[in-house]
N, C-alpha and C. Protein backbone atom coordinates (compact mmCIF):
# COMPACT_ATOMS: atom_id res chain seq x y z
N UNK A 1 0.85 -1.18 0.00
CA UNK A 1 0.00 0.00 0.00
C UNK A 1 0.89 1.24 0.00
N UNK A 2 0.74 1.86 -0.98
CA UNK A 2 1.40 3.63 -0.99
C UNK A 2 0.35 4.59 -0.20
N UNK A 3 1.16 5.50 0.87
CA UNK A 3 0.52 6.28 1.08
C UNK A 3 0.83 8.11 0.34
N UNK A 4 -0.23 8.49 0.32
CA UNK A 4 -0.21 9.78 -0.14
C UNK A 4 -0.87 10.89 0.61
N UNK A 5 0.13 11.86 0.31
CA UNK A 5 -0.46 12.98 1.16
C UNK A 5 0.12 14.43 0.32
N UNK A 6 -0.26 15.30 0.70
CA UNK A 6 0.40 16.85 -0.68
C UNK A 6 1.58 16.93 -0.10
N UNK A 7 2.50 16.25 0.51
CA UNK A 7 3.63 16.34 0.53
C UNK A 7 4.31 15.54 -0.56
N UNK A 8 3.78 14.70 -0.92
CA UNK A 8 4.34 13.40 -1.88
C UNK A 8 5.19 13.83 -2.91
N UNK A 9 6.24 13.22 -3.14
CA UNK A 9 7.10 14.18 -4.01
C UNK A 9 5.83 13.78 -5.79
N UNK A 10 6.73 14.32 -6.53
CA UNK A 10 5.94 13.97 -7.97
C UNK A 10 6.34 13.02 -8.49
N UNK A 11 7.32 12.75 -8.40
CA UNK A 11 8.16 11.14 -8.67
C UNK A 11 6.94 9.52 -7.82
N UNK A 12 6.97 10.12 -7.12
CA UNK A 12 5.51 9.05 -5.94
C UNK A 12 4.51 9.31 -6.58
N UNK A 13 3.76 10.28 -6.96
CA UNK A 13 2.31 10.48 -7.40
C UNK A 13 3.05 10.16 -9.01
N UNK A 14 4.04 10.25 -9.54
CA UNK A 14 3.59 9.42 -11.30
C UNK A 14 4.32 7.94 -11.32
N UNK A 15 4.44 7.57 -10.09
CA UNK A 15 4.99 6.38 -10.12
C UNK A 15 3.27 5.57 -9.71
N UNK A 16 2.51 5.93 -9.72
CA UNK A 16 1.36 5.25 -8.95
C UNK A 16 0.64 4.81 -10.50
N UNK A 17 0.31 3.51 -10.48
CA UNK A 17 -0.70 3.06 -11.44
C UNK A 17 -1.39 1.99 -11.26
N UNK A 18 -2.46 1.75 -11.90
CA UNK A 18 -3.56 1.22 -11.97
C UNK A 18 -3.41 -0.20 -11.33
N UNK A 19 -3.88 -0.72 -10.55
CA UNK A 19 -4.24 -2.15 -9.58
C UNK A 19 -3.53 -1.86 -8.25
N UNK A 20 -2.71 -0.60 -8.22
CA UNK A 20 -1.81 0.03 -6.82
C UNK A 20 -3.08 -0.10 -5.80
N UNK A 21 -2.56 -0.12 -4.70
CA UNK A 21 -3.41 0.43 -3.54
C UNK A 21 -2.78 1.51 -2.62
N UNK A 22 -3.75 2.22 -2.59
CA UNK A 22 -3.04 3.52 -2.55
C UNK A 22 -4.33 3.80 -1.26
N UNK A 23 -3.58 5.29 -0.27
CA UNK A 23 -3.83 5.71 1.32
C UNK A 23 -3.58 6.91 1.10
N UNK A 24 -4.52 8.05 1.33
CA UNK A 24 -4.47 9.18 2.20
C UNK A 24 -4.40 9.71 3.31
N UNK A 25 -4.10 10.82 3.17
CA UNK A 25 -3.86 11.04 4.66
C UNK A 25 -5.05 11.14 5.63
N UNK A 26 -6.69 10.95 5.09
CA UNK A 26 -7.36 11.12 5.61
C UNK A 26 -8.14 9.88 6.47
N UNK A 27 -7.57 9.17 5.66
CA UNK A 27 -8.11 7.41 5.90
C UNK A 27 -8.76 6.77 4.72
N UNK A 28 -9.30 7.88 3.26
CA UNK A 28 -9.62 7.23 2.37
C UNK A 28 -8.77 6.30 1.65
N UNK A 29 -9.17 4.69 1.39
CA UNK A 29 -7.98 4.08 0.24
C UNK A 29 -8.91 3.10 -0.56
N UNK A 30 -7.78 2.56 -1.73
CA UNK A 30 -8.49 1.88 -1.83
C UNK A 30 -7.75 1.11 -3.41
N UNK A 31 -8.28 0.69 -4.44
CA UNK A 31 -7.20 0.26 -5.30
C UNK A 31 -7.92 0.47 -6.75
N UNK A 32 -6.49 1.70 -7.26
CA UNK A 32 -7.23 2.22 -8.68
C UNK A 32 -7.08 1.40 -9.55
N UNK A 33 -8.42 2.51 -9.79
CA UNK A 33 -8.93 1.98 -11.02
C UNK A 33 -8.91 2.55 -12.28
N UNK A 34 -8.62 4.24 -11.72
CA UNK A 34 -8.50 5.11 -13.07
C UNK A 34 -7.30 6.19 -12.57
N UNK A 35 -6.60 6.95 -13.76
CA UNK A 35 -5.53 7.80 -13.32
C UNK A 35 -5.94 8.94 -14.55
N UNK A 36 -6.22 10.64 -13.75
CA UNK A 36 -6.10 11.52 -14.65
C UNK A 36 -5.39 12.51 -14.03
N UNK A 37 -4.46 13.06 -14.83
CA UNK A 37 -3.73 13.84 -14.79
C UNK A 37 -3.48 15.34 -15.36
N UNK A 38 -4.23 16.07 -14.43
CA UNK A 38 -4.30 17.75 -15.65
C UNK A 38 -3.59 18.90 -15.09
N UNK A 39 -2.83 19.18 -15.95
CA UNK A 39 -2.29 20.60 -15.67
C UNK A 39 -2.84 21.87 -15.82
N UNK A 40 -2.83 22.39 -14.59
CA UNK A 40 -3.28 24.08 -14.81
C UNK A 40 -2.28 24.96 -13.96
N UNK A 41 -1.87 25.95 -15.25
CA UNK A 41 -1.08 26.79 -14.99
C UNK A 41 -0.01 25.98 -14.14
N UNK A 42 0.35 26.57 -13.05
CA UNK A 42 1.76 25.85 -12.60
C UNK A 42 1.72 24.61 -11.89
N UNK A 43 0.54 24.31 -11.55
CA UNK A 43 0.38 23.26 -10.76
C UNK A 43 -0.23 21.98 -11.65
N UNK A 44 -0.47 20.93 -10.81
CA UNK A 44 -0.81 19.53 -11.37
C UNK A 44 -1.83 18.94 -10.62
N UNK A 45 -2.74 18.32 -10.94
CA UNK A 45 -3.69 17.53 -10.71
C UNK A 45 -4.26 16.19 -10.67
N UNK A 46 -3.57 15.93 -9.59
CA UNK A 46 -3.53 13.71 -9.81
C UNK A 46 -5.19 13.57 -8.85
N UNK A 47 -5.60 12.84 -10.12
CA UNK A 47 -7.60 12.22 -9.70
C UNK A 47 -6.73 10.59 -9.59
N UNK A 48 -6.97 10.00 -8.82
CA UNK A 48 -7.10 8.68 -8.55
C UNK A 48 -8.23 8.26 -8.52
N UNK A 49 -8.93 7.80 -9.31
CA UNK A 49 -10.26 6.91 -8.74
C UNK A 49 -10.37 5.69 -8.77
N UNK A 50 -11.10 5.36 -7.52
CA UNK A 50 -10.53 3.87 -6.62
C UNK A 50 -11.77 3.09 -7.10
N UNK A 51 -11.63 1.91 -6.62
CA UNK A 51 -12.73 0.49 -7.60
C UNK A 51 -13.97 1.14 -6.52
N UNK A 52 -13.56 1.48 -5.40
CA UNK A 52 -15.13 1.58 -4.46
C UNK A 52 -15.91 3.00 -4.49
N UNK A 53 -15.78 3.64 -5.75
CA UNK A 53 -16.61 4.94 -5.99
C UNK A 53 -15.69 6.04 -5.30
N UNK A 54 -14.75 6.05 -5.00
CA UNK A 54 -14.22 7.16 -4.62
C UNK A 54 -13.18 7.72 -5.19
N UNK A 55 -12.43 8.74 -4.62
CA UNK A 55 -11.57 9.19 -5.88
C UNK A 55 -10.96 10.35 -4.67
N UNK A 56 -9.54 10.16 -4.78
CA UNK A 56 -8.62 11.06 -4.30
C UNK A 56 -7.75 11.80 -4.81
N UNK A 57 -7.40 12.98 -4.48
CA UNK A 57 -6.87 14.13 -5.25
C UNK A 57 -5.42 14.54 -4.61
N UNK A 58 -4.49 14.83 -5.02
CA UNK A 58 -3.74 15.20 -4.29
C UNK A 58 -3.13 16.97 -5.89
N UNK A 59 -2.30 17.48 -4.94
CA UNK A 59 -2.81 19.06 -5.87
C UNK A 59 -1.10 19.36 -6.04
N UNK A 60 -0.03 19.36 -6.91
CA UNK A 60 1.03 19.98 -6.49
C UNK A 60 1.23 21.01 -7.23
């Protein structure tokens, strides 16, 4: 299990893919199922969404 939190370097959040099981810092986890990745302006946007309807964000 990887955990993640907005500290995570970016090397950790694009090393993460699909059947991972993956942990927030909040207690949500779970094991993706989908990976999108969007850039705006300077920052980045990792959507994880997990097999059990949920979906975690982390923002760098």
């Amino acid at each position: 299990m990887k955990q993640l939190s907005k500290n995570s370097s970016k090397e950790e959040l694009e090393s993460i893919r699909k059947g991972d099981t993956i942990k927030d810092d909040t207690g949500k986890q779970g094991e993706v199922a989908q990976i999108e990745i969007l850039t705006r302006r300077q920052e980045k946007q990792y959507y994880y969404k997990l097999k059990n309807d949920g979906t975690i964000l982390v923002i760098k």
